[in-house]
C-alpha atoms as a PDB file:
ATOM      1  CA  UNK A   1     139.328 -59.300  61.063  1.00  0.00           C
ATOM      2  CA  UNK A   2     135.750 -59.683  59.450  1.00  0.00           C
ATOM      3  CA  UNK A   3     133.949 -56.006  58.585  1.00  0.00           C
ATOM      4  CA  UNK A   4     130.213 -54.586  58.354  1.00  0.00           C
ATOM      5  CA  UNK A   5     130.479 -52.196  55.299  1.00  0.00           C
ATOM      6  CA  UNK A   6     127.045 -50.210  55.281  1.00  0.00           C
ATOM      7  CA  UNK A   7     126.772 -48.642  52.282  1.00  0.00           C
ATOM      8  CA  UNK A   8     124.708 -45.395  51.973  1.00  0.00           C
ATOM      9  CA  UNK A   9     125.000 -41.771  51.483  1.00  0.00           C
ATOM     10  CA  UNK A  10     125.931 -39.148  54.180  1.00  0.00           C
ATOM     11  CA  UNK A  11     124.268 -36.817  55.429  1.00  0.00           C
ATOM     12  CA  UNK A  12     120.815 -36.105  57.123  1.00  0.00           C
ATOM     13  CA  UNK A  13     119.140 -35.827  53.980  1.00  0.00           C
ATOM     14  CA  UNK A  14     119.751 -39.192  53.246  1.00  0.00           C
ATOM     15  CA  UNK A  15     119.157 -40.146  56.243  1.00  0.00           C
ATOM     16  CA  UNK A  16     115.818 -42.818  56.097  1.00  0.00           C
ATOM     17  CA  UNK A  17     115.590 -43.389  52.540  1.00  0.00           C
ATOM     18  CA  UNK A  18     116.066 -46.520  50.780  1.00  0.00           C
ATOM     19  CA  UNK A  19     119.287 -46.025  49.715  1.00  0.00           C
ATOM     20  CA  UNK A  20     120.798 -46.113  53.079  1.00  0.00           C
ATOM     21  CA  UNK A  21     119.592 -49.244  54.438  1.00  0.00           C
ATOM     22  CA  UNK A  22     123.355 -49.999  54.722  1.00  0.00           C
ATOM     23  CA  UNK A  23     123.755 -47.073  56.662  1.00  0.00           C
ATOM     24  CA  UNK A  24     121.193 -48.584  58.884  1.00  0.00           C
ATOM     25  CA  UNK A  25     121.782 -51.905  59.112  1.00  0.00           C
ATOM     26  CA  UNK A  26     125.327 -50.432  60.405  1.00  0.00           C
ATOM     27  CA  UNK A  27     124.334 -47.873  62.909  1.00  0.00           C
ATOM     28  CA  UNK A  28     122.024 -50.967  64.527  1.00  0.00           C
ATOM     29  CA  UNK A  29     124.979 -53.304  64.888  1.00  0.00           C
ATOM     30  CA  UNK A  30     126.587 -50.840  66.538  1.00  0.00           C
ATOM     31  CA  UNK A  31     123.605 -49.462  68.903  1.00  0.00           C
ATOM     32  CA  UNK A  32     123.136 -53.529  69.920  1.00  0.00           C
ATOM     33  CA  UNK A  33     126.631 -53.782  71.225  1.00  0.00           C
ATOM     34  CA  UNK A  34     127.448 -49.815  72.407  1.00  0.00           C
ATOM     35  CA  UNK A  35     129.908 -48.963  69.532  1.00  0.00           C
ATOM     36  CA  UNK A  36     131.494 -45.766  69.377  1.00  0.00           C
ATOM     37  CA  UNK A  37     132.054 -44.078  65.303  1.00  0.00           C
ATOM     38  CA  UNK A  38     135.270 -42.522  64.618  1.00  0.00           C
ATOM     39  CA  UNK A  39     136.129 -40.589  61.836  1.00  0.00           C
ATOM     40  CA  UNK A  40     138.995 -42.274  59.902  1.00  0.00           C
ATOM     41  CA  UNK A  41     139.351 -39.716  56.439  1.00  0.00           C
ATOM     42  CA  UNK A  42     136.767 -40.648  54.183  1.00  0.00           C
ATOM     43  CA  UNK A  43     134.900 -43.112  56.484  1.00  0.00           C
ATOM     44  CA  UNK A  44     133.024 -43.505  60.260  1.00  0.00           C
ATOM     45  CA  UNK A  45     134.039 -46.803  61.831  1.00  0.00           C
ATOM     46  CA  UNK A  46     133.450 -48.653  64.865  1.00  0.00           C
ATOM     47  CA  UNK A  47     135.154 -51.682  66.644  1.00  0.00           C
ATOM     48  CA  UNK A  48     133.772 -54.104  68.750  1.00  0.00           C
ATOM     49  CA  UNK A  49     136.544 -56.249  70.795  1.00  0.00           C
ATOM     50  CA  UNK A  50     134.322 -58.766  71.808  1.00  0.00           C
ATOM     51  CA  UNK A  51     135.345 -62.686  71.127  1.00  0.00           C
ATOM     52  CA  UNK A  52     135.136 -62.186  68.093  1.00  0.00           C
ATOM     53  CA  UNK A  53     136.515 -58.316  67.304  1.00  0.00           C
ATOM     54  CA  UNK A  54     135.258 -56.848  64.265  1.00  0.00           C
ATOM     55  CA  UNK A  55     134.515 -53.097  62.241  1.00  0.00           C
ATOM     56  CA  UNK A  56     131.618 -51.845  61.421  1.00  0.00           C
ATOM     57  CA  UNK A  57     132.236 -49.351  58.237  1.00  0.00           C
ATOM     58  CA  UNK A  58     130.162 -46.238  56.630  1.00  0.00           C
ATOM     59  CA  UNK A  59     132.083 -45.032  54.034  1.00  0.00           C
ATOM     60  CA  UNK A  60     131.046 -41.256  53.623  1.00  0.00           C
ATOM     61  CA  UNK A  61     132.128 -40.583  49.620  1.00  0.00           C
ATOM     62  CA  UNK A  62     128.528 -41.060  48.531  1.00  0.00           C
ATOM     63  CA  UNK A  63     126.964 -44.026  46.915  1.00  0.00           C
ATOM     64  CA  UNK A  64     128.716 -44.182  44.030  1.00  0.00           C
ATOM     65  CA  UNK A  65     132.253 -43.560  45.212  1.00  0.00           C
ATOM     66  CA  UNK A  66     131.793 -46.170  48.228  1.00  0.00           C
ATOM     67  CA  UNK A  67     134.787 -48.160  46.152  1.00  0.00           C
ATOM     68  CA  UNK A  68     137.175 -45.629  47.268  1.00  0.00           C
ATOM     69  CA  UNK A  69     136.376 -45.532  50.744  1.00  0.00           C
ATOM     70  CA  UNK A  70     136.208 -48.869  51.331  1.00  0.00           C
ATOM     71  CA  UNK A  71     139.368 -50.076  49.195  1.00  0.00           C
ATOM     72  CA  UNK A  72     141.706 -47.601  51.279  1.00  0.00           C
ATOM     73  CA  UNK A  73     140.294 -48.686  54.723  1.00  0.00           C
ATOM     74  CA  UNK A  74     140.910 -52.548  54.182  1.00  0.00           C
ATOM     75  CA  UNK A  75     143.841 -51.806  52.265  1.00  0.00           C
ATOM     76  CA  UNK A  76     145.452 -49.667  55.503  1.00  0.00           C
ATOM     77  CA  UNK A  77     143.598 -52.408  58.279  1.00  0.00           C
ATOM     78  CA  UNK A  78     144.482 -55.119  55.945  1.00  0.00           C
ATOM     79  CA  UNK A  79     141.469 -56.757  55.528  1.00  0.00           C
ATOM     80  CA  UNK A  80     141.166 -59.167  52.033  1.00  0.00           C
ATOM     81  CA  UNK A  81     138.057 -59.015  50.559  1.00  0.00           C
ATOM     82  CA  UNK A  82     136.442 -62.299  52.255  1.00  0.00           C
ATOM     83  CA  UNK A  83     136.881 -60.814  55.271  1.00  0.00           C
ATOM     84  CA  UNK A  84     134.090 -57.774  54.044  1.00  0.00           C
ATOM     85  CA  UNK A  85     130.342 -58.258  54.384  1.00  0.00           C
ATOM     86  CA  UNK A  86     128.838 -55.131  52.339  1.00  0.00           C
ATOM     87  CA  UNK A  87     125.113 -54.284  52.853  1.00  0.00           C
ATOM     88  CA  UNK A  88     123.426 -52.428  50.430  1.00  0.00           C
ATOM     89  CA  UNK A  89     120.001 -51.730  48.747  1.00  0.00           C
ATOM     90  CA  UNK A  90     118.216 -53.909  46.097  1.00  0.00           C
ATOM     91  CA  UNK A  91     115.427 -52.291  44.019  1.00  0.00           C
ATOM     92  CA  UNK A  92     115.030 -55.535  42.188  1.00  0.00           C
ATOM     93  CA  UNK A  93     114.219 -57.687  45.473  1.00  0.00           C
ATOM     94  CA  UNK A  94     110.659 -57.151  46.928  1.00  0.00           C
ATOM     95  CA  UNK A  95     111.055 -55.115  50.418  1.00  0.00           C
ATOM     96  CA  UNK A  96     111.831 -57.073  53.181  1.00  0.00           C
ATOM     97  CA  UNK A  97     113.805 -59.548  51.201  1.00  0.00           C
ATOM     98  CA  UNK A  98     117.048 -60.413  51.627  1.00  0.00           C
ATOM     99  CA  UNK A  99     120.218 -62.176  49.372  1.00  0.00           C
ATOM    100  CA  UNK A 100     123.492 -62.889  50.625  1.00  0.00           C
ATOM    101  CA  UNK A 101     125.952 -63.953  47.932  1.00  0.00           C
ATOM    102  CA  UNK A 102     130.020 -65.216  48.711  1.00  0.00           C
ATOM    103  CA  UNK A 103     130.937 -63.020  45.506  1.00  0.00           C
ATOM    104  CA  UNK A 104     129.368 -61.933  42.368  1.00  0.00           C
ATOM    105  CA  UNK A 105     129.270 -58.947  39.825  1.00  0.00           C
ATOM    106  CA  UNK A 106     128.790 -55.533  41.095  1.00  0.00           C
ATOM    107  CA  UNK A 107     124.913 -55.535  38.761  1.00  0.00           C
ATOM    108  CA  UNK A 108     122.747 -52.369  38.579  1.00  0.00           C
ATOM    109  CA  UNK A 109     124.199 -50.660  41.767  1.00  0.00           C
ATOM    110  CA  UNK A 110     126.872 -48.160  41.195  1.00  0.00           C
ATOM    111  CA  UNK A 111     127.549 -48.329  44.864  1.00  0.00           C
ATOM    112  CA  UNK A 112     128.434 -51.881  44.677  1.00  0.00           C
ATOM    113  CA  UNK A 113     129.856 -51.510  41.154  1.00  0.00           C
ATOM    114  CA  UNK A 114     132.207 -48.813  42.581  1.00  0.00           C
ATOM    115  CA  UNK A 115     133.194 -51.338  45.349  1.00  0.00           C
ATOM    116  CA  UNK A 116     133.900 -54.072  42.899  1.00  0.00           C
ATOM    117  CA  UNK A 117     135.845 -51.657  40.607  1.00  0.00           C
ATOM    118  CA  UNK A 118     138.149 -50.259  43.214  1.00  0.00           C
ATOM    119  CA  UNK A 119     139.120 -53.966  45.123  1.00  0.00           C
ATOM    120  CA  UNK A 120     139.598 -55.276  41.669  1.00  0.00           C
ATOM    121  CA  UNK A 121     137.769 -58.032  42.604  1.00  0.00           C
ATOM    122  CA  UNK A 122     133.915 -59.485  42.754  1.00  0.00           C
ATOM    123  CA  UNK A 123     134.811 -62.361  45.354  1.00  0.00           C
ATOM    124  CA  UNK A 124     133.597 -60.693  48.808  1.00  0.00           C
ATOM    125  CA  UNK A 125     130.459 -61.191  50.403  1.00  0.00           C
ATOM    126  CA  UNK A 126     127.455 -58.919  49.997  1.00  0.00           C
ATOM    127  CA  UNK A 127     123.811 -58.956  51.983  1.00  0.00           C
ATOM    128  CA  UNK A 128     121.475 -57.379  49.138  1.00  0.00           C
ATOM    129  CA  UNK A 129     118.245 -55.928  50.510  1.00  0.00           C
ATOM    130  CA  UNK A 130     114.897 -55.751  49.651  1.00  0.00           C
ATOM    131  CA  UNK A 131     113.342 -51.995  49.055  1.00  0.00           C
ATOM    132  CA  UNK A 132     111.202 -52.801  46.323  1.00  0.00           C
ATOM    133  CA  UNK A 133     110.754 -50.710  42.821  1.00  0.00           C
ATOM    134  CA  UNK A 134     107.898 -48.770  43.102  1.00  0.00           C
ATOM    135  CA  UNK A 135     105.978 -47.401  40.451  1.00  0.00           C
ATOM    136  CA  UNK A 136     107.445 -48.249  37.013  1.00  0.00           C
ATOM    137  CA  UNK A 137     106.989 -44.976  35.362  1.00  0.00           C
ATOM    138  CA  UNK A 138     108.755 -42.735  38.487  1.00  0.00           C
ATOM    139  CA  UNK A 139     112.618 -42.319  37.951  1.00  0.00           C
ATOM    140  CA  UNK A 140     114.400 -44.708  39.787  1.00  0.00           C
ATOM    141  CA  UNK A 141     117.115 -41.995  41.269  1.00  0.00           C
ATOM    142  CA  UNK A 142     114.312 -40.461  42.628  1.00  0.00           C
ATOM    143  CA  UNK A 143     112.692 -43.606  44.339  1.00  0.00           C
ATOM    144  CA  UNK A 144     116.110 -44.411  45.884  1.00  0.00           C
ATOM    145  CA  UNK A 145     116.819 -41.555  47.835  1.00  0.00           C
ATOM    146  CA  UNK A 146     112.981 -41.127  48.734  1.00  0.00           C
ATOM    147  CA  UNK A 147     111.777 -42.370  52.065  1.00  0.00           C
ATOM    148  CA  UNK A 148     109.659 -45.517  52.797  1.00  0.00           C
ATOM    149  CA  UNK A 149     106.036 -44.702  53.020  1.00  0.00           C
ATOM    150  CA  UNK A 150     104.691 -45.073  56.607  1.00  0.00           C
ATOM    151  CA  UNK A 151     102.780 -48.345  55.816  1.00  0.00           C
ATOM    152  CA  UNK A 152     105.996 -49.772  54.684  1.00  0.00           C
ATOM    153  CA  UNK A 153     107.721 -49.114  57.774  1.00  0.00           C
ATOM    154  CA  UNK A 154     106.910 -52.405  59.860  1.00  0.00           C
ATOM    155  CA  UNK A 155     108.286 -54.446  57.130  1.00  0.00           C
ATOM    156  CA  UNK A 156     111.570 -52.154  56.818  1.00  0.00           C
ATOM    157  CA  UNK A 157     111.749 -52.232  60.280  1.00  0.00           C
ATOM    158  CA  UNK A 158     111.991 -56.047  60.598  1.00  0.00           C
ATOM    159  CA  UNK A 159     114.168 -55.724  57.591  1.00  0.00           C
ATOM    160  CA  UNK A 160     116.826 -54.171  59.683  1.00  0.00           C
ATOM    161  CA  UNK A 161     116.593 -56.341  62.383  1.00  0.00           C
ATOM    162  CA  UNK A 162     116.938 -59.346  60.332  1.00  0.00           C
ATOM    163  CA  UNK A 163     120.205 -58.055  58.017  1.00  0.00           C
ATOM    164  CA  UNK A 164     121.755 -56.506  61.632  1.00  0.00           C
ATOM    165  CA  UNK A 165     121.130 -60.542  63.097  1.00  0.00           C
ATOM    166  CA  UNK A 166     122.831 -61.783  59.904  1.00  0.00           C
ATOM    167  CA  UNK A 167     125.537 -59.532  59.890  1.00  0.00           C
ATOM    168  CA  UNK A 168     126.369 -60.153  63.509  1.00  0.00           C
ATOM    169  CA  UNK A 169     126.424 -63.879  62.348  1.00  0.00           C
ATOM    170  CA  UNK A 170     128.888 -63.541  59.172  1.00  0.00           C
ATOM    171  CA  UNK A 171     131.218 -61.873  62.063  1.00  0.00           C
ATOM    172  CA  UNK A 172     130.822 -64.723  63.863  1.00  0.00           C
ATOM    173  CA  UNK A 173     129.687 -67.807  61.515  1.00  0.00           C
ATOM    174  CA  UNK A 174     130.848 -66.698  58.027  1.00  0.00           C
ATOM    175  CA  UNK A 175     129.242 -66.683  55.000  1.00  0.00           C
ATOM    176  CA  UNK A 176     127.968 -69.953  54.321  1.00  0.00           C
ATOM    177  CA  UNK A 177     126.137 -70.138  57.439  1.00  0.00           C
ATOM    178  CA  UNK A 178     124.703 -66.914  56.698  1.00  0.00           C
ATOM    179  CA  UNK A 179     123.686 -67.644  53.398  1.00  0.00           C
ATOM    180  CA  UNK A 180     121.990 -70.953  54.476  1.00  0.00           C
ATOM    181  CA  UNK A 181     119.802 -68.992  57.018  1.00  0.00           C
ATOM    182  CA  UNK A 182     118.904 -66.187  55.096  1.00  0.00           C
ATOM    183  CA  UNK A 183     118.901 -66.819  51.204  1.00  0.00           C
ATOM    184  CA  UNK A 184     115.013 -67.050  50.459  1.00  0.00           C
ATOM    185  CA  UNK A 185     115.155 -70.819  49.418  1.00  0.00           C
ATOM    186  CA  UNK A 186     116.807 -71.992  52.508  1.00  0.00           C
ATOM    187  CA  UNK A 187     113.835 -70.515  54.488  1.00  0.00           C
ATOM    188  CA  UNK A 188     111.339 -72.113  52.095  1.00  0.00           C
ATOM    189  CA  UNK A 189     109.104 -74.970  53.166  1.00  0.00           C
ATOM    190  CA  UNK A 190     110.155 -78.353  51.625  1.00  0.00           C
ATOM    191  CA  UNK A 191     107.641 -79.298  49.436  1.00  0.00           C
ATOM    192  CA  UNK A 192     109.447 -82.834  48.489  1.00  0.00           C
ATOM    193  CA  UNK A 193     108.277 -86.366  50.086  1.00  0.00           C
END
């Protein structure tokens, strides 16, 4: 059974800032299709029994204990680690990008890093995106867990709607598929005669 793992901080402080675009991405998969979260010990979750049943997961240890969460729920639902698509923030892609990788290292993001750690493995799927850096000089913690400035919402907005679409589409398609529709060199023009 394939699963959405959001990745994000709980609570309502955390609510809208860029670290929780997982978070998001999550709660609009489930909105779309009228998913109900239960609590399941250190996670929400929601199932959706539709042709093609799948979870949608929001582990609730804090960023950089997602690992935990997330190893004991696929452990106990028996999921392998192909079978996860984790969504998560990406300072170093501009906003509104997205990556989608098969596998890879866990790189700058302790949430991610903790997720890697605790599997014991980098080969499961991952939809990186895009909330920009910011200002150089301000403390990257800080930017992270601030919100999006209001001009930035329209672009964060479609940001969402775009990773929710892809995620509904690894459920249903798989990786590959994903990856060819939403890595930013399959949507580039071809430039070649």
């Amino acid at each position: 059974m394939k699963v959405i793992v959001g990745l994000g901080n709980p609570g309502r402080e955390y609510a809208g800032t860029r670290h929780n675009v997982g978070f998001r991405v999550a709660d609009l998969v489930g909105e779309r299709l009228g998913l109900h979260w239960r609590k399941d010990e250190d996670v929400l979750f929601a199932k959706s029994f539709g042709e093609s049943p799948f979870l949608v997961v929001k582990p609730q240890t804090f960023m950089n204990r997602s690992g935990y969460a997330v190893a004991r729920f696929a452990g106990y639902h028996q999921v392998e680690p192909e079978e996860l698509l984790v969504v998560l923030d990406d300072v170093d892609l501009p906003l509104g990008r997205i990556r989608v990788r098969a596998s890879g290292s866990g790189g700058t993001h302790n949430g991610l890093k903790s997720v890697v750690e605790q599997l014991g493995t980098t080969a499961f799927p991952r939809m990186r995106l895009g909330v920009g850096r910011g200002d150089a000089r301000r403390d990257l913690a800080d930017f992270v867990l601030a919100t999006f400035e209001p001009a930035e919402e329209p672009d964060v907005e479609s940001l969402m709607t775009r990773a929710a679409d892809a995620a509904q589409m690894f459920v249903v398609e798989g990786i590959q598929k994903v990856m060819n529709a939403y890595n930013p060199e399959a949507t580039a023009p071809d430039m070649t005669d």
